[in-house]
Protein backbone atom coordinates (compact mmCIF):
# COMPACT_ATOMS: atom_id res chain seq x y z
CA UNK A 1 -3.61 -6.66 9.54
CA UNK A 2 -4.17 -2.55 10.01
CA UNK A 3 -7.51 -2.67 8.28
CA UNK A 4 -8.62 -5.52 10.38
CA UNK A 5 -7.62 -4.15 13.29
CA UNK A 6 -9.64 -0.92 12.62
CA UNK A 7 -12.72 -2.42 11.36
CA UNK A 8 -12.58 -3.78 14.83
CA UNK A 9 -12.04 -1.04 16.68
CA UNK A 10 -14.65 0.88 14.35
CA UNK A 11 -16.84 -1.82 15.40
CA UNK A 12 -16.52 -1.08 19.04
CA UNK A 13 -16.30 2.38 19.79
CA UNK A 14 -17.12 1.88 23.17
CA UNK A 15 -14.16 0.15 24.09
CA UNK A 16 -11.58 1.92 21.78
CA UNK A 17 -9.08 3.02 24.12
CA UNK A 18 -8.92 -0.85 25.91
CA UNK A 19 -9.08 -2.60 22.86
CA UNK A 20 -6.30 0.20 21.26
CA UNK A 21 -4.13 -0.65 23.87
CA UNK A 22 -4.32 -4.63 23.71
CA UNK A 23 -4.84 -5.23 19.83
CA UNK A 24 -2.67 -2.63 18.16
CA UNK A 25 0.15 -2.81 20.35
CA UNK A 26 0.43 -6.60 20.16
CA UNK A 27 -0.06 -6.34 16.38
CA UNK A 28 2.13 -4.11 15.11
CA UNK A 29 4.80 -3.99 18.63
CA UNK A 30 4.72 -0.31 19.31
CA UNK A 31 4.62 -0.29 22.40
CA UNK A 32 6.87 1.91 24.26
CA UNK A 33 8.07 3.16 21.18
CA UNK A 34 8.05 6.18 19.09
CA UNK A 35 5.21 6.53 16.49
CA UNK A 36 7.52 6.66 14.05
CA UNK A 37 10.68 5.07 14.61
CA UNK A 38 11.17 0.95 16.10
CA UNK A 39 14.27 -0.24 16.73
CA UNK A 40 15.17 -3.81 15.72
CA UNK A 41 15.53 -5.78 18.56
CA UNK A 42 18.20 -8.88 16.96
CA UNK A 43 20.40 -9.16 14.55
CA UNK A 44 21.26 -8.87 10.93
CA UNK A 45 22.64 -10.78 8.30
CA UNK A 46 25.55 -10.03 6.43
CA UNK A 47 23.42 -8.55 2.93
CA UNK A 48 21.00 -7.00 5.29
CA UNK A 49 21.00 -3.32 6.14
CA UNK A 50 18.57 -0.82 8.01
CA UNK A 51 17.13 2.17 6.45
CA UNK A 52 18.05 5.42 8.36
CA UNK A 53 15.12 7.21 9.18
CA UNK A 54 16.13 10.74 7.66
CA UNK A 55 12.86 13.12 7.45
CA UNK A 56 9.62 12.81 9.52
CA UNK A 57 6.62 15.38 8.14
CA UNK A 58 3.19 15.84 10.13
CA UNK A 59 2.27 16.74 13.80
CA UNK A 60 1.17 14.15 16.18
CA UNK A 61 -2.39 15.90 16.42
CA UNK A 62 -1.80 17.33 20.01
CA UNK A 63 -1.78 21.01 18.27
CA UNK A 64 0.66 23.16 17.77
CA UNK A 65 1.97 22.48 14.06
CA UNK A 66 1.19 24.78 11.58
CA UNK A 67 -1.39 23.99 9.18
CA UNK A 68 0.71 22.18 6.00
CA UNK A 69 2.17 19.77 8.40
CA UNK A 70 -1.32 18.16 9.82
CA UNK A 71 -2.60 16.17 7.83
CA UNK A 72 -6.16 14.44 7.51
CA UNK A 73 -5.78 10.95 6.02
CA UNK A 74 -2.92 10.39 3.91
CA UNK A 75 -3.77 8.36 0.52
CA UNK A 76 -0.49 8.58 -1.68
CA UNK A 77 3.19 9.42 -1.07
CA UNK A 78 6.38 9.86 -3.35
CA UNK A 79 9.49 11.49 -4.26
CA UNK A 80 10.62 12.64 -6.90
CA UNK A 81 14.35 12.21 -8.17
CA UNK A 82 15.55 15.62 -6.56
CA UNK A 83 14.39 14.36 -3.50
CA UNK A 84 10.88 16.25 -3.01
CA UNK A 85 8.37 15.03 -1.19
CA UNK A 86 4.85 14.57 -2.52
CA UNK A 87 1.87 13.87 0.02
CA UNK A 88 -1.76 14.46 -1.03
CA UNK A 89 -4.06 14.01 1.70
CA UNK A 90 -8.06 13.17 1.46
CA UNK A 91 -9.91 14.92 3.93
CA UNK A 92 -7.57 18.01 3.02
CA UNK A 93 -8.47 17.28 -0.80
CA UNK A 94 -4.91 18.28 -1.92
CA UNK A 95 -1.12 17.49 -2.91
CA UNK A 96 1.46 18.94 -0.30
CA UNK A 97 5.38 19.34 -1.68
CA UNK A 98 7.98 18.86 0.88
CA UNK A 99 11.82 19.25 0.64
CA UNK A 100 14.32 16.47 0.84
CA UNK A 101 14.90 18.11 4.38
CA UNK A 102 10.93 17.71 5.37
CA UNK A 103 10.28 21.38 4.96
CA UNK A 104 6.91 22.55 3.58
CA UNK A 105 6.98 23.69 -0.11
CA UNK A 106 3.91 24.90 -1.36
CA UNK A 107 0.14 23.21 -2.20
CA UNK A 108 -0.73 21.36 -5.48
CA UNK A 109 -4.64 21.48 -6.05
CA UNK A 110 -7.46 22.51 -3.85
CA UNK A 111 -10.96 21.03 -3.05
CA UNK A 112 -13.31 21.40 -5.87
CA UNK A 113 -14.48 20.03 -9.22
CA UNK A 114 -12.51 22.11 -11.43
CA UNK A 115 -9.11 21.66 -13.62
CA UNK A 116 -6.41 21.05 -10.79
CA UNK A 117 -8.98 20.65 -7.93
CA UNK A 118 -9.94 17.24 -6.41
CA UNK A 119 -12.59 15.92 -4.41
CA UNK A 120 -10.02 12.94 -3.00
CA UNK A 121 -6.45 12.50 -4.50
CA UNK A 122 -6.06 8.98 -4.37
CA UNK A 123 -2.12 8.02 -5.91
CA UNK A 124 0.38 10.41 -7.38
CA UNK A 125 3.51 9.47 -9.67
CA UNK A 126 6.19 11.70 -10.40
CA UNK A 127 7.48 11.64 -14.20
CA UNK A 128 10.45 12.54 -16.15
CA UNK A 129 10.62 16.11 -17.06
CA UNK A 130 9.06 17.65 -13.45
CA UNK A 131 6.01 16.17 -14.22
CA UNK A 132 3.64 15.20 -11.64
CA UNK A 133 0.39 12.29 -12.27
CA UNK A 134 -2.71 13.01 -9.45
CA UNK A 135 -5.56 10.65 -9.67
CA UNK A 136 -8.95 11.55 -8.34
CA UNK A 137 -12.37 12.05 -9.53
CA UNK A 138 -9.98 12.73 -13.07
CA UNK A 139 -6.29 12.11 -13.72
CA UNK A 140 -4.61 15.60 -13.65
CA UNK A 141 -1.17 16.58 -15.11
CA UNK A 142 1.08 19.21 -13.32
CA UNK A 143 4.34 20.45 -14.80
CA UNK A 144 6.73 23.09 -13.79
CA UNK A 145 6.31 26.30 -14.71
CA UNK A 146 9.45 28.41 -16.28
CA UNK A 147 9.94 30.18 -12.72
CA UNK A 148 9.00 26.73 -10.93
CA UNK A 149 11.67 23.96 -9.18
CA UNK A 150 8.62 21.85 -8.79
CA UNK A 151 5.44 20.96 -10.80
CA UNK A 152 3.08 23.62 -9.80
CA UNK A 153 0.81 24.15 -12.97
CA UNK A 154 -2.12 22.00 -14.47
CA UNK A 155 -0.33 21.00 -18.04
CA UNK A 156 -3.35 18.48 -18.57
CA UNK A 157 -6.49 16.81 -17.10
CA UNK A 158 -8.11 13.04 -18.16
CA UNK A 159 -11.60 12.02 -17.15
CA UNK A 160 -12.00 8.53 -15.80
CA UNK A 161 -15.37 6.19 -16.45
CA UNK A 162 -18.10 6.41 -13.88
CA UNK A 163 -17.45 2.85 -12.77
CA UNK A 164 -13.44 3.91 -11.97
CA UNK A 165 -12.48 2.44 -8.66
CA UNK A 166 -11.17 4.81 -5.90
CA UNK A 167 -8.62 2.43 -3.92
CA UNK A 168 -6.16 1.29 -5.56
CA UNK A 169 -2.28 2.31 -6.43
CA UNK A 170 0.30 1.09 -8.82
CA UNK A 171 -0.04 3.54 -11.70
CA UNK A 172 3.14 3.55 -13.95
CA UNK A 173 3.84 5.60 -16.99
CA UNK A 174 5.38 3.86 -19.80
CA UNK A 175 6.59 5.21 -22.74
CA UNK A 176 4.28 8.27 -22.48
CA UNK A 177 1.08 6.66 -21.44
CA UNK A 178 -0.40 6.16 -18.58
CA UNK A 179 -1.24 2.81 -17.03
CA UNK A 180 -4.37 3.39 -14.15
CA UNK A 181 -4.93 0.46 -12.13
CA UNK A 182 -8.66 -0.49 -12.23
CA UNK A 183 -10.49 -4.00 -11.14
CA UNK A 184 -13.63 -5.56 -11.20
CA UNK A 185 -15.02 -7.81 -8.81
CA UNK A 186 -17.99 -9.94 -9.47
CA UNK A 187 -20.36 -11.75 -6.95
CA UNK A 188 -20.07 -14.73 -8.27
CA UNK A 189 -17.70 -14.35 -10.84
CA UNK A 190 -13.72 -14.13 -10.75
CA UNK A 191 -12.38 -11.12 -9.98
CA UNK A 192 -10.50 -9.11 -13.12
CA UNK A 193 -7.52 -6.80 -12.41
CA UNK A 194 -5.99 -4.77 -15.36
CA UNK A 195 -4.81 -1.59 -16.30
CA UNK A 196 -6.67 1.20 -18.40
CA UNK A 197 -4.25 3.42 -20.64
CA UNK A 198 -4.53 6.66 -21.01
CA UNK A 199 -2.34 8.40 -24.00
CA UNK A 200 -1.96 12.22 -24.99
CA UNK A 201 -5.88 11.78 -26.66
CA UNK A 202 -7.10 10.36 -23.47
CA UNK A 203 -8.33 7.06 -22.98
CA UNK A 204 -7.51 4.37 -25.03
CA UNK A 205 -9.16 1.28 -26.34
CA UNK A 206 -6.91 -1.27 -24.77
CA UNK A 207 -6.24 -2.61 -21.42
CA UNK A 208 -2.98 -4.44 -19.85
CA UNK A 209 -4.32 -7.73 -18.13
CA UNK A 210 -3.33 -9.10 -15.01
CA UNK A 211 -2.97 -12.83 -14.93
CA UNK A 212 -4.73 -14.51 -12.32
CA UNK A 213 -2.26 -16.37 -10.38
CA UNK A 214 -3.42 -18.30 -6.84
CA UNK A 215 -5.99 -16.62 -5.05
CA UNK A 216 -5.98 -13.16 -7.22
CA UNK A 217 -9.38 -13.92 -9.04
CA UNK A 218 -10.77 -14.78 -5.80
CA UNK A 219 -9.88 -11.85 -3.87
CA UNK A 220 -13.03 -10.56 -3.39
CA UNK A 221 -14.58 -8.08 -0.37
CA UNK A 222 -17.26 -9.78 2.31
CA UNK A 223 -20.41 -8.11 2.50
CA UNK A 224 -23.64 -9.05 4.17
CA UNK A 225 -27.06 -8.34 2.45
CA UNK A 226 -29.22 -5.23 3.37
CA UNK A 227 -32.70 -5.36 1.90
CA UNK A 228 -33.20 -6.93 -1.34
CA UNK A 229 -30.43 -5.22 -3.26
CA UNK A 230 -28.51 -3.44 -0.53
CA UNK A 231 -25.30 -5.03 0.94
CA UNK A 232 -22.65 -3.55 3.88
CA UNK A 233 -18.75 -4.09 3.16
CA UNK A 234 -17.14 -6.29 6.07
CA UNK A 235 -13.15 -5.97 6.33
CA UNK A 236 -11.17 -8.75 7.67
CA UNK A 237 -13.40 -11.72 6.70
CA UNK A 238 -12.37 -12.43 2.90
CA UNK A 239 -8.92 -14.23 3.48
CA UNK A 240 -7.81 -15.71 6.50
CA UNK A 241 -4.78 -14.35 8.55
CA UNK A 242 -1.59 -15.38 8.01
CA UNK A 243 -2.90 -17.02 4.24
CA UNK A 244 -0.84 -16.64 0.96
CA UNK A 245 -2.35 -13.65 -0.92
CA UNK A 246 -1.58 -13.38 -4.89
CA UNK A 247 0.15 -9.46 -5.29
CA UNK A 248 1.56 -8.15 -8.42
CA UNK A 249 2.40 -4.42 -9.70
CA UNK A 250 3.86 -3.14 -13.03
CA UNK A 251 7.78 -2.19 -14.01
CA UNK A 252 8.88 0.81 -15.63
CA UNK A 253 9.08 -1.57 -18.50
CA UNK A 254 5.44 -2.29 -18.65
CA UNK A 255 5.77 -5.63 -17.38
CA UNK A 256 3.51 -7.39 -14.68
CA UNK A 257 5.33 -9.03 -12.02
CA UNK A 258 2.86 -11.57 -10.25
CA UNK A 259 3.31 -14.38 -7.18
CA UNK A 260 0.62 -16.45 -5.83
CA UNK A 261 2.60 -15.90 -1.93
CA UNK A 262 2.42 -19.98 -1.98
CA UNK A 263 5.93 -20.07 -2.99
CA UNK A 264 8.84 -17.57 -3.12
CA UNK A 265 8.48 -17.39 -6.99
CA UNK A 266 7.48 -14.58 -9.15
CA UNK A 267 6.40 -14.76 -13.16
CA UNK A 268 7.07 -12.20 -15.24
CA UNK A 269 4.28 -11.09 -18.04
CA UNK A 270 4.46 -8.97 -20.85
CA UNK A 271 1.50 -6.39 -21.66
CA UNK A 272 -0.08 -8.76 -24.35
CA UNK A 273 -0.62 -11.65 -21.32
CA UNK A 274 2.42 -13.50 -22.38
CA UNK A 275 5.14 -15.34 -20.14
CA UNK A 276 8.67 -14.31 -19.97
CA UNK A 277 10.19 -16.20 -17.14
CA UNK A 278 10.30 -16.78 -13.41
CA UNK A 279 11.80 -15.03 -10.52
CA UNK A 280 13.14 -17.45 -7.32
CA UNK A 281 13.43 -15.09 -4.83
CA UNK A 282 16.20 -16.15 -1.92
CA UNK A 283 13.50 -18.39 -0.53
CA UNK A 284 14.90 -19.41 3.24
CA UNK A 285 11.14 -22.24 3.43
CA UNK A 286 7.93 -21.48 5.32
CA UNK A 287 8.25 -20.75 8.86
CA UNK A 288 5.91 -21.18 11.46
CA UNK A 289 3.47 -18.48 12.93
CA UNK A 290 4.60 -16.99 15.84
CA UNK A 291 2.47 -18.46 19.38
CA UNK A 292 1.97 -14.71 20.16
CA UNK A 293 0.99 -13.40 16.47
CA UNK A 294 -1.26 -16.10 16.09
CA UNK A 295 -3.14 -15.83 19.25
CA UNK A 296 -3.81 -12.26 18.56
CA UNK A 297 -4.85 -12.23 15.72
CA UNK A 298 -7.27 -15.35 16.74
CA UNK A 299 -8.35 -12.48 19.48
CA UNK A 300 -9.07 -10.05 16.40
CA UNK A 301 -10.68 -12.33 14.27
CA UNK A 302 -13.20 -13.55 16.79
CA UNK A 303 -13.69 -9.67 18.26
CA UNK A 304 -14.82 -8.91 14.30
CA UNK A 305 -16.85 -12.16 13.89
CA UNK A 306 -18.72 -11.03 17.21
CA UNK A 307 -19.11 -7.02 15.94
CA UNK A 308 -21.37 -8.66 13.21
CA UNK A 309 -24.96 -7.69 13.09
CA UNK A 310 -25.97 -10.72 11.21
CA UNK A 311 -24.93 -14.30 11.86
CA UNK A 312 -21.27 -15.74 10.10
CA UNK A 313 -23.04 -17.51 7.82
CA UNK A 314 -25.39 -14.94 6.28
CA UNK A 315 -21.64 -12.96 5.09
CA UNK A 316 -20.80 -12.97 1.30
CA UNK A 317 -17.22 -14.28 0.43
CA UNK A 318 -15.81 -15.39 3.84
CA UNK A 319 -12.58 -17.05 3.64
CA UNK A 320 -13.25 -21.20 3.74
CA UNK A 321 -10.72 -21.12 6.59
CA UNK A 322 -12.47 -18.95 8.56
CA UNK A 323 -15.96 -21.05 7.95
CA UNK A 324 -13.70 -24.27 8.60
CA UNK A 325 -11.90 -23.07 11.78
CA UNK A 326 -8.73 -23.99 10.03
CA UNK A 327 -6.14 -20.77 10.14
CA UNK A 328 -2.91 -21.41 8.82
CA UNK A 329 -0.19 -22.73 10.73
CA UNK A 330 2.89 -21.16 8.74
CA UNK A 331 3.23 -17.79 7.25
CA UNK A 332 3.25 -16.83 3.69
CA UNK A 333 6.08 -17.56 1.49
CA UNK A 334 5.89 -13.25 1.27
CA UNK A 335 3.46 -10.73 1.93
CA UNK A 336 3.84 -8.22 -1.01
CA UNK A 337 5.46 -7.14 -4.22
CA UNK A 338 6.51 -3.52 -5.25
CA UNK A 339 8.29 -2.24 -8.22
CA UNK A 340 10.73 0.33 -7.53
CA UNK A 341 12.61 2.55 -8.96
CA UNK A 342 15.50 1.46 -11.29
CA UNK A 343 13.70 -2.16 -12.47
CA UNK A 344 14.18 -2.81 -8.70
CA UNK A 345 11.53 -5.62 -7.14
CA UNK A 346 10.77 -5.29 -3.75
CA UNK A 347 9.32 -8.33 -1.96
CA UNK A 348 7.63 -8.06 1.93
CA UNK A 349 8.45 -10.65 3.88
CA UNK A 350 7.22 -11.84 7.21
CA UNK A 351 9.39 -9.91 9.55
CA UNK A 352 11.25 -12.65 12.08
CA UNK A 353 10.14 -13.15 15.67
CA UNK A 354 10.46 -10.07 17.91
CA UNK A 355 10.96 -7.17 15.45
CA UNK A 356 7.34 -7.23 14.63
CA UNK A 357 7.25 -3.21 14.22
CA UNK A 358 9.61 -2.66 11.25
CA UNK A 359 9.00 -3.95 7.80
CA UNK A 360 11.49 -6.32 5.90
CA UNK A 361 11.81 -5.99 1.99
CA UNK A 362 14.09 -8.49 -0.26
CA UNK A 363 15.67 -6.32 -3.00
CA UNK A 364 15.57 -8.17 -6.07
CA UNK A 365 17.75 -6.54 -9.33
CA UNK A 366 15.82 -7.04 -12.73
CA UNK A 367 18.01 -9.81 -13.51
CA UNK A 368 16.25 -11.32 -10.29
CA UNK A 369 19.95 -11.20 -8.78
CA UNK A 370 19.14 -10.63 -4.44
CA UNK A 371 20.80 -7.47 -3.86
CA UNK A 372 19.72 -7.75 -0.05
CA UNK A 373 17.25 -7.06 2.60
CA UNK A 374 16.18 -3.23 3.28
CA UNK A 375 14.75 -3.45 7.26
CA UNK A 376 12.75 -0.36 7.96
CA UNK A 377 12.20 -0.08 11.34
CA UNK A 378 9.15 1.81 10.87
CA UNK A 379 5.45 -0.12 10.97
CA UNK A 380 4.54 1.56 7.55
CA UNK A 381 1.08 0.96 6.23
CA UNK A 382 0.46 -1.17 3.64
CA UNK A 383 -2.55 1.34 2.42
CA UNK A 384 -1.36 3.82 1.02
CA UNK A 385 1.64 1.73 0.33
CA UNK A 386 5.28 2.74 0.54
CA UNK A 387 7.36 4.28 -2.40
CA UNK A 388 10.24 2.82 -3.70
CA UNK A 389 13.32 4.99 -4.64
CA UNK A 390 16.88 4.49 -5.88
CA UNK A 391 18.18 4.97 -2.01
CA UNK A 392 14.76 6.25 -0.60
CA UNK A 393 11.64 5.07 0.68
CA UNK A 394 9.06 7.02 2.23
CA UNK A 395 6.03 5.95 3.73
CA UNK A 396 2.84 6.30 6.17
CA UNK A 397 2.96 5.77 9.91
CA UNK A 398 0.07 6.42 12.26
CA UNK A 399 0.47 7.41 16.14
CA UNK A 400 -1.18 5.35 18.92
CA UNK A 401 -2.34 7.20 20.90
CA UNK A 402 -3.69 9.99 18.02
CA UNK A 403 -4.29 7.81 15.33
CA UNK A 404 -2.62 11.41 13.28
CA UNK A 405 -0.88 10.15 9.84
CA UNK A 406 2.77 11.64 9.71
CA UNK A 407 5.01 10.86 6.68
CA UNK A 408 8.63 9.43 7.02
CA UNK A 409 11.27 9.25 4.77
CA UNK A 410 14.39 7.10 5.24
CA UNK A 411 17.45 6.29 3.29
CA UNK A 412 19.63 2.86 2.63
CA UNK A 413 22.50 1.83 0.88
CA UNK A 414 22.50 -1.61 -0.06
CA UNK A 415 25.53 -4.26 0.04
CA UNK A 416 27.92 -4.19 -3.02
């Protein structure tokens, strides 16, 4: 939903501020509300509890923050077991360290092409032992030093292939080697997702496949052609809203959890490709889209259809809904899946009618036992998407008015 939304308003700069104040506020129900914070509006089941927003880092981009708290475009967060704070920021091309409290810490990296310098930092893990993963333009290493709390010098550096891709999260170290997410998406072809490995002689010879449940291999980006062998990237067009999209992401044990969003049911896959059982999440059936959600984001679909310089037809990949007319009448079965921290499996749901601003995860225990609902009343973006932690998650929020990224941290304690 946020990167239709902006293509839109990207597409129509002359009417940003009108179409800001009727699109995004309808979408994702801040209105009136802090840029940070929403507060639920109903409420809550028994196993359900609200995360407490606890830190917020970053200035609202009217002026008057110091420099470490502004930052450009956020592209990865985490924390770290002690509680730090990692933000690395593109347009700034660096990592940021933060205390538990939101205080600044120090800078990891600097623009530039050398050992410990990026040209974008795109997703960051923290590791055992105060080490700290950066991908960029290479995969760099940071440990502590002996007079260091936090990682602070450059232990090791990895190149990555030419043909790397620069979006994407979900790296996991297991059992010493790194596991970079990397896809590749054919014209006419299925898309392939897998993960490159990268051990302590660098790359390896092996991948970890993802298995191409519903919709994944299909999951390609709409383009329109530009010359003869030229093509423009068009957001928003390749699925329809409110359709099941096929999400997955890797455990600590090197697992890939995988759902087609049809059905409230995950499969479990080892590294070789092979199936080791099913998850049924607490499944409560499809409900129907929201009158309101719908009809906005009919509003947006037809505002980004009309932005187009070339006719509907003449775009590569469009979902067949959109061709047919036909958007969905119920939402997904779920909208996302996460692996957290302690074998934990986070599932986004739709959040229910009227609290349209926060986010609702189902906690799932390896053992696929529910352990509840984490509400976080916060409209966190799905890109860069949220970390998980034992009790913490922090994630990406973006003002109004500013459109300035600030960072949040909050903390929950689920139901025993």
């Amino acid at each position: 939903m946020e990167k239709r939304i902006l293509a839109i308003l990207n597409a129509h700069p002359r009417h940003r501020s009108t179409i800001a104040a009727g699109l995004v506020a309808a979408a994702i129900g801040i209105a009136g509300m802090s840029a940070a914070v929403a507060r639920p509006v109903r409420s809550l089941s028994a196993d359900t509890v609200t995360a407490v927003l606890e830190t917020r880092i970053g200035d609202t981009g009217l002026g008057g923050a110091a420099e470490e708290y502004i930052f450009g475009e956020v592209t990865s967060v985490a924390a770290d077991r002690q509680g730090r704070i990692y933000v690395a920021d593109r347009l700034t091309p660096s990592v940021r360290v933060f205390g538990p409290d939101g205080e600044f810490m120090a800078w990891l990296g600097r623009e530039g092409e050398g050992p410990g310098e990026f040209t974008w930092p795109v997703d960051i893990l923290p590791a055992a032992e105060g080490r700290l993963f950066v991908r960029g333009s290479r995969i760099t290493t940071f440990a502590a030093s002996a007079s260091s709390e936090y990682p602070d010098s450059v232990a090791e550096t990895w190149r990555i292939p030419p043909y790397y891709n620069t979006e994407s999260w979900r790296a996991r170290l297991v059992d010493g080697v790194y596991h970079y997410p990397h896809y590749q998406l054919y014209v006419n072809g299925p898309s392939e997702y897998f993960y490159m490995k990268y051990g302590p002689e660098g790359l390896m010879p092996d991948t970890v496949h993802v298995p191409g449940l519903g919709n994944l291999a299909s999951q390609r980006t709409a383009f329109y052609r530009v010359g003869r062998s030229g093509g423009r990237m068009v957001h928003g067009l390749n699925r329809a809203p409110f359709s099941p999209r096929a999400d997955w992401d890797m455990t600590g044990r090197g697992t890939i959890i995988v759902g087609d969003g049809e059905t409230y049911r995950l499969h479990e896959f080892t590294r070789d490709g092979e199936p080791l059982r099913t998850i049924d999440g607490p499944d409560a059936g499809r409900r129907a889209v929201p009158r309101s959600e719908r009809a906005d984001s009919l509003r947006a679909l037809e505002a980004r259809i009309d932005s187009l310089p070339v006719p509907l037809d003449e775009v590569v990949h469009v979902a067949p809904e959109i061709l047919s007319g036909e958007i969905p009448d119920s939402l997904p079965a779920f909208i996302s899946v996460h692996a957290g921290a302690s074998d934990r499996i986070w599932v986004e749901r739709w959040p229910p009618e009227g609290m349209a601003s926060s986010r609702h995860f189902d906690v799932l225990e390896y053992d696929g036992r529910h352990a509840g609902t984490v509400v976080v009343p916060a409209p966190l973006l799905s890109d860069p998407p949220p970390f998980f932690g034992d009790d913490t998650i922090v994630g990406v929020v973006i003002d109004p008015v500013t459109d300035v990224h600030s960072v949040v941290a909050l903390r929950f304690r689920l139901p025993r």
